[in-house]
Protein backbone atom coordinates (compact mmCIF):
# COMPACT_ATOMS: atom_id res chain seq x y z
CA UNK A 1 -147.86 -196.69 -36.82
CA UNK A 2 -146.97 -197.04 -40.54
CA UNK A 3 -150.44 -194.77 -40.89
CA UNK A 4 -148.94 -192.30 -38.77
CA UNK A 5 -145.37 -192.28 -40.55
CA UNK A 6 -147.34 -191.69 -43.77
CA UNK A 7 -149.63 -189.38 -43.10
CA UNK A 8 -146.36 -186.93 -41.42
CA UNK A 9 -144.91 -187.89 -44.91
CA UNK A 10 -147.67 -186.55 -46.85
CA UNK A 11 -147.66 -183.61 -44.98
CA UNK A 12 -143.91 -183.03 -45.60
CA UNK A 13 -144.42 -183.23 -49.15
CA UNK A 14 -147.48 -181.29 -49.25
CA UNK A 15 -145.41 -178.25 -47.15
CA UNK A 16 -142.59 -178.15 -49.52
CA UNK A 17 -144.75 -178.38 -52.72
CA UNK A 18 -146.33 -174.85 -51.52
CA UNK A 19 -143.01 -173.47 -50.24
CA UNK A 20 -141.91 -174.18 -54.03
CA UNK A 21 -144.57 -172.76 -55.31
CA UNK A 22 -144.33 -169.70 -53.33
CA UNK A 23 -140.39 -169.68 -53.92
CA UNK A 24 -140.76 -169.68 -58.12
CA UNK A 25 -142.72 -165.95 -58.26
CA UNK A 26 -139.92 -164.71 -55.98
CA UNK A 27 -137.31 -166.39 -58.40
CA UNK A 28 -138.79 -164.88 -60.90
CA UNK A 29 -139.41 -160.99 -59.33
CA UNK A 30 -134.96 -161.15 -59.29
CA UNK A 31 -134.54 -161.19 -63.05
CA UNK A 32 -134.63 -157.93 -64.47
CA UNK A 33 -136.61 -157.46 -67.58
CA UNK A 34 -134.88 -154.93 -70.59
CA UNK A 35 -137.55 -152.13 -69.78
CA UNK A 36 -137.05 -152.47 -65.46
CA UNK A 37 -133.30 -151.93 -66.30
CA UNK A 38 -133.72 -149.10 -68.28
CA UNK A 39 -135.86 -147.48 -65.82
CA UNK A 40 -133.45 -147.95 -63.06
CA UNK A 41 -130.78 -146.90 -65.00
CA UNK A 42 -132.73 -143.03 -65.88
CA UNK A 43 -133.07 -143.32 -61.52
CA UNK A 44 -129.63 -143.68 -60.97
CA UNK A 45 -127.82 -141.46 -63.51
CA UNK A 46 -126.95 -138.41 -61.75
CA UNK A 47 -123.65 -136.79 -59.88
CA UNK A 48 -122.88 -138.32 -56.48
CA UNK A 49 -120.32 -136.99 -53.80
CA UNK A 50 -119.15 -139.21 -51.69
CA UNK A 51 -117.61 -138.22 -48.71
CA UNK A 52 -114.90 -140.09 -45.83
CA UNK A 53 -113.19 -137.22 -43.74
CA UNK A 54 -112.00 -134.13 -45.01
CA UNK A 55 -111.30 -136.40 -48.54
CA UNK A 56 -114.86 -135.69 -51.58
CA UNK A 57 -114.88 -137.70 -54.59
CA UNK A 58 -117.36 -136.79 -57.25
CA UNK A 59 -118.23 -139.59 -59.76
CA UNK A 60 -121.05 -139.25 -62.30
CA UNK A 61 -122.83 -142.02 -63.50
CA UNK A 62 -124.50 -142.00 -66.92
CA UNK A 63 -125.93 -144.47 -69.65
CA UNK A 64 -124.57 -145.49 -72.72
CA UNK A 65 -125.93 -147.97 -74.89
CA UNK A 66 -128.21 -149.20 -72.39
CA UNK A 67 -125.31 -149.54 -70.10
CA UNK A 68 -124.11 -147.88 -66.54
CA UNK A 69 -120.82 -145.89 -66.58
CA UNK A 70 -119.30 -143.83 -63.73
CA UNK A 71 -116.23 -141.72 -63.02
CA UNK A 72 -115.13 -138.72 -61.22
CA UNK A 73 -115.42 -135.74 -64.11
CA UNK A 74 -112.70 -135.54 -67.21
CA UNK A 75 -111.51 -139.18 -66.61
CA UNK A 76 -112.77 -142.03 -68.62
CA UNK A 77 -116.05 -143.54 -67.98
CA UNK A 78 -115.62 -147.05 -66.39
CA UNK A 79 -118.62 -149.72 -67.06
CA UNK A 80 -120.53 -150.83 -63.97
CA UNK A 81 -122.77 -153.92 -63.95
CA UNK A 82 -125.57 -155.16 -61.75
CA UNK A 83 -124.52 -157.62 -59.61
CA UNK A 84 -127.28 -161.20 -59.78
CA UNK A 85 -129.98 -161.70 -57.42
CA UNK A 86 -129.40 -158.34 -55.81
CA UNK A 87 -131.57 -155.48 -56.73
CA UNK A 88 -129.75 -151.40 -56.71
CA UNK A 89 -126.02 -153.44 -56.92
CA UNK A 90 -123.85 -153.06 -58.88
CA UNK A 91 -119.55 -153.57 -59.23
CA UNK A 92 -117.08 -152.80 -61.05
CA UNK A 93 -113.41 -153.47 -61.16
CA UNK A 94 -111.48 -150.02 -62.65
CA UNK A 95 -109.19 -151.32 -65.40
CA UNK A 96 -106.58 -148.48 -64.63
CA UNK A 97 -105.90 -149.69 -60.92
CA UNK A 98 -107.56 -152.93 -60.37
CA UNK A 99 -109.21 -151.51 -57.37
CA UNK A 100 -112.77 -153.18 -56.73
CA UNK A 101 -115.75 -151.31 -55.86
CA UNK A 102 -119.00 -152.66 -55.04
CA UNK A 103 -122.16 -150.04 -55.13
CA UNK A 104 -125.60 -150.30 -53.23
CA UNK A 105 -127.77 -147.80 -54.82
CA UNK A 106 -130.18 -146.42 -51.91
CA UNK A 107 -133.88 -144.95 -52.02
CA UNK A 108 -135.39 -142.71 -49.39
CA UNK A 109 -138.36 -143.09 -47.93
CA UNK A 110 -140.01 -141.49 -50.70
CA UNK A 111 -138.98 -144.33 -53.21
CA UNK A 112 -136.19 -141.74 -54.76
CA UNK A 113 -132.83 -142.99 -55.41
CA UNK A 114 -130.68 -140.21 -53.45
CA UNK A 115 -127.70 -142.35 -52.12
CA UNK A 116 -124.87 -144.66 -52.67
CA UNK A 117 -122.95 -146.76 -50.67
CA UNK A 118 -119.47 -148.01 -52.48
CA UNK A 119 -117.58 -150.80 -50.63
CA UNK A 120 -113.65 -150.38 -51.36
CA UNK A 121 -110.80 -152.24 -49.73
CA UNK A 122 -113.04 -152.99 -46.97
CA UNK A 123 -115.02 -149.51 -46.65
CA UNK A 124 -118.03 -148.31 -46.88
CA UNK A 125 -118.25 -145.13 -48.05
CA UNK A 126 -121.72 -143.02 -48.28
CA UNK A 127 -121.85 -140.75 -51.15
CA UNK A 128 -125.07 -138.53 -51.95
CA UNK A 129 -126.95 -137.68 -55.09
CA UNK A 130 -126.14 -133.88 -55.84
CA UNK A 131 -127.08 -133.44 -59.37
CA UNK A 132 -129.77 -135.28 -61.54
């Protein structure tokens, strides 16, 4: 009996030493190194309409100092950062208002970023890339 209990022990130990293992490379794929950001940032910049009704907003996003900015056009650039552990998000809380938004960047099929969703006072609202 005491065999037994050990030997379902072991194997307990033995499962979650590999499901460590195997947890530490995907730990490791959700930090963003300097030149990934970079990269997603040149994939994102862009102008993006977004779109709820009969209502458009245009914001652009751009990079400055290795940073992501957005705003609709002539008002002043707002900075947006990624959000931990999630991959394409980003938030932001405007300093004007102190309305939150929360952005999922999207890519097509084809691997292109094309879309974003932004999450505001409980919507979602779709906006699509229209200029690079």
């Amino acid at each position: 009996m005491t065999r037994r209990i050990l030997r379902k022990g072991a194997a307990a130990a033995a499962v979650l030493v590999i499901l460590a293992a195997l947890a530490v490379p995907a730990a490791a794929q959700t930090q963003t190194k300097p030149e990934d950001m970079k990269k997603l940032l040149a994939e994102i910049i862009g102008e993006y309409t977004f779109t709820m009704g009969t209502e458009t907003l245009v914001v652009q996003f751009i990079v400055q100092d290795g940073k992501l900015f957005g705003a609709p056009p002539g008002e002043t650039p707002e900075e947006i950062k990624p959000v931990a552990d999630k991959p394409l998000c980003f938030d932001v809380t405007v300093a004007g208002d102190g309305n939150y938004y929360f952005l999922k960047f999207v890519r097509n099929d084809k691997g292109v970023i094309d879309k974003c969703i932004m999450t505001t006072q409980g919507m979602d609202i779709e906006g699509l890339k229209t200029i690079k």
